[in-house]
Protein backbone atom coordinates (compact mmCIF):
# COMPACT_ATOMS: atom_id res chain seq x y z
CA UNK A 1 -26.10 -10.46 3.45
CA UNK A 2 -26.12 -6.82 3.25
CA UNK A 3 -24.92 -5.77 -0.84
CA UNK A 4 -21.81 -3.13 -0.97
CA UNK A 5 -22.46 0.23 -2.20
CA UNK A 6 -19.58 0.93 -3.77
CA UNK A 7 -20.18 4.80 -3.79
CA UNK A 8 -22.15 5.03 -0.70
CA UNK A 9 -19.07 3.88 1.00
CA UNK A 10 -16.60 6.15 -0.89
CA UNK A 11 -19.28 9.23 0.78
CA UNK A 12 -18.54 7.88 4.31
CA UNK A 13 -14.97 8.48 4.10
CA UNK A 14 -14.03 4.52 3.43
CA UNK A 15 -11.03 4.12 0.39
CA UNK A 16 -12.16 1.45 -2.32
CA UNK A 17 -10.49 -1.21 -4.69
CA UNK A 18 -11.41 1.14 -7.29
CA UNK A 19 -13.37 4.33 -7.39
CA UNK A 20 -16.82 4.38 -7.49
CA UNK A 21 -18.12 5.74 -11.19
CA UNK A 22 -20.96 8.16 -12.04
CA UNK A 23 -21.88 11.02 -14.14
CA UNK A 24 -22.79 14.16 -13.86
CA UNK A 25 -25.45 13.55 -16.97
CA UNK A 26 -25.59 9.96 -17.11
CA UNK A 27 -29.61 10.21 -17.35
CA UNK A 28 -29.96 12.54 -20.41
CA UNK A 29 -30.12 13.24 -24.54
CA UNK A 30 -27.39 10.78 -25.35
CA UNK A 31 -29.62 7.60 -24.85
CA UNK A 32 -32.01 6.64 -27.63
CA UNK A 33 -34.07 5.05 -25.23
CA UNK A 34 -34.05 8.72 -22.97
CA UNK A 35 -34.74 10.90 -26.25
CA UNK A 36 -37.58 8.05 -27.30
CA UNK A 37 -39.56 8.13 -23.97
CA UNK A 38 -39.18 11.86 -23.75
CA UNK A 39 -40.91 11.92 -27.49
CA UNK A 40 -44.25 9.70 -26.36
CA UNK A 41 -44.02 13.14 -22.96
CA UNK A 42 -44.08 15.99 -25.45
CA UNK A 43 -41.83 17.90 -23.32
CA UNK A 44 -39.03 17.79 -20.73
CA UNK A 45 -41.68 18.94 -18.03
CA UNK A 46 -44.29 16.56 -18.12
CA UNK A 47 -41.11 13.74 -18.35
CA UNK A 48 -39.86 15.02 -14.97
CA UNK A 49 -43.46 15.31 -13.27
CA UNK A 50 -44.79 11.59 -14.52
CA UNK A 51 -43.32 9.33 -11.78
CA UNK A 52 -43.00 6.11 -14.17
CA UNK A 53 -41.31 7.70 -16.79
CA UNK A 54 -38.77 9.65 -14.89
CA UNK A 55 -37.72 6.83 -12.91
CA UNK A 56 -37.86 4.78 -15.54
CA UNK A 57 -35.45 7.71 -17.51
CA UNK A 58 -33.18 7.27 -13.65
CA UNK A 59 -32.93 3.38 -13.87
CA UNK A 60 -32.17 3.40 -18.17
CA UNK A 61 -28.12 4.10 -17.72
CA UNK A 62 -27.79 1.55 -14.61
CA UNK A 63 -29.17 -0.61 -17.04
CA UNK A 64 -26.70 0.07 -19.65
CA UNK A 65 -23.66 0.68 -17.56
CA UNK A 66 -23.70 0.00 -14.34
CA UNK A 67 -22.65 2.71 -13.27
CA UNK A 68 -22.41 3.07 -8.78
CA UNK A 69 -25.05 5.42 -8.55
CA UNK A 70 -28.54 6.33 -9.68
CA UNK A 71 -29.17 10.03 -9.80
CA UNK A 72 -32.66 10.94 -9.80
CA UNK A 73 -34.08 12.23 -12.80
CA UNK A 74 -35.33 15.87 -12.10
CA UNK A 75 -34.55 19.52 -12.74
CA UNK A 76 -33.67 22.34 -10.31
CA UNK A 77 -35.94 24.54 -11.19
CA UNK A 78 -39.46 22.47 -9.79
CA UNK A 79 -38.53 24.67 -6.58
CA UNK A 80 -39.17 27.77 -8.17
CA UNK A 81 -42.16 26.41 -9.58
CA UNK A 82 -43.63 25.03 -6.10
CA UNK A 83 -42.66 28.17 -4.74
CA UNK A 84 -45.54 29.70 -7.73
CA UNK A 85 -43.41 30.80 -10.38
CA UNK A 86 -44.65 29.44 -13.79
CA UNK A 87 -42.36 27.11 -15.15
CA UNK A 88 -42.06 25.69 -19.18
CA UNK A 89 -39.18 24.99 -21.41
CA UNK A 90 -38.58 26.67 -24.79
CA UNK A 91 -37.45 24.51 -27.41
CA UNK A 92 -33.85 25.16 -28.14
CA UNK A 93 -34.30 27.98 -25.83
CA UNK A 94 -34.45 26.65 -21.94
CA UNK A 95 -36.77 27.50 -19.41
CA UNK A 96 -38.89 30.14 -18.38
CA UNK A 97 -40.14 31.17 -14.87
CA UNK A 98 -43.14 33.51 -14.94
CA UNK A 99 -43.09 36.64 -13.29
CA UNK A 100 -39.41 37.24 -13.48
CA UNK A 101 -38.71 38.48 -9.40
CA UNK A 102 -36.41 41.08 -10.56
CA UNK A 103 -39.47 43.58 -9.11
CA UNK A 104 -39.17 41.64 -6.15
CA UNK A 105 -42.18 40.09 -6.52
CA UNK A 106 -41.88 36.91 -4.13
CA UNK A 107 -44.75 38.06 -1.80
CA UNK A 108 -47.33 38.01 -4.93
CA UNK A 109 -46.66 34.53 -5.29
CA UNK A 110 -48.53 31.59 -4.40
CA UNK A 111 -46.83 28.38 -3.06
CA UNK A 112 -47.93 25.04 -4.70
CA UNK A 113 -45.49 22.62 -2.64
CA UNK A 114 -47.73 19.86 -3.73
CA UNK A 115 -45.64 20.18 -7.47
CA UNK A 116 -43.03 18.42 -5.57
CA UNK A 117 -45.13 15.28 -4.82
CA UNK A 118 -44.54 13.56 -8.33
CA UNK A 119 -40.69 13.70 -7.54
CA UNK A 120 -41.17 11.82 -4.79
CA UNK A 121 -43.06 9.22 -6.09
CA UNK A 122 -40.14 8.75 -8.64
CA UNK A 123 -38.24 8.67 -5.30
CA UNK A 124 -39.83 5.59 -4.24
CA UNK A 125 -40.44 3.99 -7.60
CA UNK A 126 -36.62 3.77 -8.29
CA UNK A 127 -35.76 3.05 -4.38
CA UNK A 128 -37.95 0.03 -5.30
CA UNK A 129 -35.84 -1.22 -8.44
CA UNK A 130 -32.57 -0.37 -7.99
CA UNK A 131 -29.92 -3.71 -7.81
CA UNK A 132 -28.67 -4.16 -4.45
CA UNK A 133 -25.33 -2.35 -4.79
CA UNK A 134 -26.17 0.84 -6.71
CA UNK A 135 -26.32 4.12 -4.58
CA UNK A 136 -29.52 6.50 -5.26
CA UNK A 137 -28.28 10.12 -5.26
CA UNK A 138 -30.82 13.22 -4.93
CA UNK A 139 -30.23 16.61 -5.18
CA UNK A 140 -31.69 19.95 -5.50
CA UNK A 141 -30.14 23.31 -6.99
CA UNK A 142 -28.11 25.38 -4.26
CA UNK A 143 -30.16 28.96 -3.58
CA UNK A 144 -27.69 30.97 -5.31
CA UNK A 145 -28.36 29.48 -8.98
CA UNK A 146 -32.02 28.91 -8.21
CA UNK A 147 -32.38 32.66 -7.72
CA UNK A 148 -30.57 33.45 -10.77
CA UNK A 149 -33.47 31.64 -12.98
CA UNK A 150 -36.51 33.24 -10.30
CA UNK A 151 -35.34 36.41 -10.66
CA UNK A 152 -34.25 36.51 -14.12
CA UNK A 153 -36.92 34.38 -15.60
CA UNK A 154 -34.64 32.54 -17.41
CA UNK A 155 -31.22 31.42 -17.48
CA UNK A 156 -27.99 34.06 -19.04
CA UNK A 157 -24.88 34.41 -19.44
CA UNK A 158 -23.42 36.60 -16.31
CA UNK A 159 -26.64 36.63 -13.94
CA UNK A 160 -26.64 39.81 -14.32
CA UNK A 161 -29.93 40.73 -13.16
CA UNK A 162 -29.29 38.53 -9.78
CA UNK A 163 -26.46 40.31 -9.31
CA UNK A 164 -27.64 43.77 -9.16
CA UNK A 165 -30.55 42.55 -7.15
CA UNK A 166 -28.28 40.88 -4.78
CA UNK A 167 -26.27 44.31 -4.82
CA UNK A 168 -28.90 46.63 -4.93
CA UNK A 169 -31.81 45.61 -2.52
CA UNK A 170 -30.16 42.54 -0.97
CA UNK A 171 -33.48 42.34 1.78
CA UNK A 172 -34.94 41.55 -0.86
CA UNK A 173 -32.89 39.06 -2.40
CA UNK A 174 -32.53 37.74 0.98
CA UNK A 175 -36.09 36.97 1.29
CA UNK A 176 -36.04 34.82 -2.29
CA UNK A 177 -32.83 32.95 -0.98
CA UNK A 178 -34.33 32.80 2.46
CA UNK A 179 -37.71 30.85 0.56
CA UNK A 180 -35.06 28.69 -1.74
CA UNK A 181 -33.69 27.74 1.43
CA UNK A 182 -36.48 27.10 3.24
CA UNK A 183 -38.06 24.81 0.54
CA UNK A 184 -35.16 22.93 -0.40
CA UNK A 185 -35.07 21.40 2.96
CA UNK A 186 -38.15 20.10 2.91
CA UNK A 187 -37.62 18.57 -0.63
CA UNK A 188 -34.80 17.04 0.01
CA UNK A 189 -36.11 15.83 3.74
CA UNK A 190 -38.96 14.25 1.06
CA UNK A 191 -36.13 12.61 -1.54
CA UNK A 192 -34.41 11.30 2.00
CA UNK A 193 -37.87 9.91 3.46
CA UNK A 194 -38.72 8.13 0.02
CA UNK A 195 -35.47 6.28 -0.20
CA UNK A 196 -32.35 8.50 -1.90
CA UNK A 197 -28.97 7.44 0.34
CA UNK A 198 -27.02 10.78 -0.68
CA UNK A 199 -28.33 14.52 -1.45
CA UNK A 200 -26.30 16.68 -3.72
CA UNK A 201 -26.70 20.57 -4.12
CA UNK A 202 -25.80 21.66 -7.46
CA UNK A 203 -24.56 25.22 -7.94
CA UNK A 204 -23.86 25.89 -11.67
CA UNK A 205 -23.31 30.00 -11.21
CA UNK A 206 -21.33 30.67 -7.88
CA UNK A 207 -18.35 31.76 -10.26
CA UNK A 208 -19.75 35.23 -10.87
CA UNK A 209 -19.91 36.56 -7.73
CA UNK A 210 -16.96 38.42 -5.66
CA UNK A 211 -15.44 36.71 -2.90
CA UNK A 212 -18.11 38.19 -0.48
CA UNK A 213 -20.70 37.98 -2.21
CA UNK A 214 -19.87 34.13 -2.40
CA UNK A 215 -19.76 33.90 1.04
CA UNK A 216 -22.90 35.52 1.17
CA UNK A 217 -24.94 34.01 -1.17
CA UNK A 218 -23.77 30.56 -1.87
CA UNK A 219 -21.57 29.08 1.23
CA UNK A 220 -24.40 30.49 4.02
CA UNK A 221 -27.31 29.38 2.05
CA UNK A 222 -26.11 25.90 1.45
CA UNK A 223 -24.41 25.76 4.95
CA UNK A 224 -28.07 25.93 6.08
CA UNK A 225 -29.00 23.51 3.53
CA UNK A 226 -26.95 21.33 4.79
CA UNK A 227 -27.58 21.76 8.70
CA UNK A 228 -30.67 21.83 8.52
CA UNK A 229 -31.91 19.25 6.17
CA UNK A 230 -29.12 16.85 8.67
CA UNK A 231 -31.59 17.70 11.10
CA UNK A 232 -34.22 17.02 9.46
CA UNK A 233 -33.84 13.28 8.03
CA UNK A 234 -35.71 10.90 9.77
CA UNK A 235 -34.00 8.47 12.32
CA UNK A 236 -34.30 5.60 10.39
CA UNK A 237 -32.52 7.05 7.11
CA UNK A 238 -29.22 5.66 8.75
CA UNK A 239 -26.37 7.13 7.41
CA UNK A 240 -27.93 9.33 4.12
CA UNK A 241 -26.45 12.27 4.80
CA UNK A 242 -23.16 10.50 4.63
CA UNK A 243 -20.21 11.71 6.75
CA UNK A 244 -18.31 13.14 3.86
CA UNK A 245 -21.82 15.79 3.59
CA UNK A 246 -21.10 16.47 7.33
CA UNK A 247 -17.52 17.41 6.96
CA UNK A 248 -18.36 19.90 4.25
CA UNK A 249 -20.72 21.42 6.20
CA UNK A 250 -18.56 21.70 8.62
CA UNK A 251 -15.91 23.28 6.63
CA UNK A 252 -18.71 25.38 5.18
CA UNK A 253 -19.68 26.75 8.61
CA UNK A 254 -16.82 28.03 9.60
């Protein structure tokens, strides 16, 4: 007998006894076991790239908590760096993408898509130890907040620099969101192959923009996204882009 997925369900649009329970950060510096694992890595990089630990750092709060889902245990920003960017983490700082795109630099980079290959081993390491009834979420960062890091080179405040990029040559910032989006469907067609149920696209900076430039830069983008990556997933991932993903995008789209 097939288990119930609890949160799965709640995606395709089906009301539950109760509602199904995850966090936003449930894999992360709170857990002694997390901050003790990340300690025998040496840094928050090489945790996300080494398949064992990460999904081992993805299965630790299920463990715990039991919580509905399982949310992979990645960062946003390994698009930039398949894309060529450099990519490390300053202690107490945040990360760093090397060269900042703010010259519009995207052509001198050189793509490494094979970076991504490590996350989807995780993929299928967790996919193969999850309990029957826990969802596996995935998710990438929506273009808009990806760009702000690539061009920037690091994370701020306003997004300042994206901002006048997106103002002041917006071909240009076209072509990085263009790339963003490009790549993202392919990872996430990868996280759907390897076993995730449900894809999430985080956008952590849409706030600053106008209305427009919203429109323009975060509901097209991940409107694609979403379309595209739909069309992508292989026949027999079911129902992984659940329905409640195809109603936003269809809201989205319009």
């Amino acid at each position: 007998m097939t288990s119930h997925k609890r949160l799965l369900a709640t995606l395709r649009g089906t009301r539950q006894e109760r509602p199904a329970l995850w966090l936003m950060r449930q894999a992360g510096r709170y857990l002694p076991e997390y901050r003790a694992l990340r300690e025998t890595k040496g840094g928050f990089l090489e945790l996300c790239y080494d398949p064992e630990a990460a999904a081992e750092v993805t299965l630790q709060p299920i463990r715990r908590f039991g919580f509905d889902g399982a949310i992979l245990f990645s960062d946003i920003l390994v698009i930039p760096h398949a894309l060529g960017q450099n990519l490390w983490f300053e202690a107490g700082e945040g990360p760093r993408l090397a060269p900042p795109l703010v010259d519009g630099a995207l052509a001198s980079l050189e793509a490494a898509h094979q970076r991504l290959d490590p996350v989807y081993a995780t993929v299928a390491r967790v996919a193969g130890a999850l309990p029957a009834e826990t969802t596996f979420l995935g998710f990438a960062g929506s273009p808009w907040t990806v760009a702000t890091y690539m061009v920037a080179g690091q994370g701020s405040k306003d997004q300042a620099a994206a901002r006048r990029m997106a103002f002041g040559d917006p071909a240009a910032f076209q072509a990085i969101v263009d790339a963003i989006v490009d790549l993202t469907v392919t990872y996430l067609s990868g996280q759907i192959e390897q076993g995730v149920e449900a894809v999430q696209l985080f956008d952590s900076w849409a706030g600053s923009l106008s209305p427009a430039q919203f429109e323009r830069w975060v509901i097209a983008p991940n409107a694609a996204i979403v379309r595209r990556a739909e069309g992508a997933a292989p026949r027999d991932a079911g129902d992984r882009l659940s329905q409640g993903g195809r109603r936003q995008a269809s809201r989205l789209c319009r």
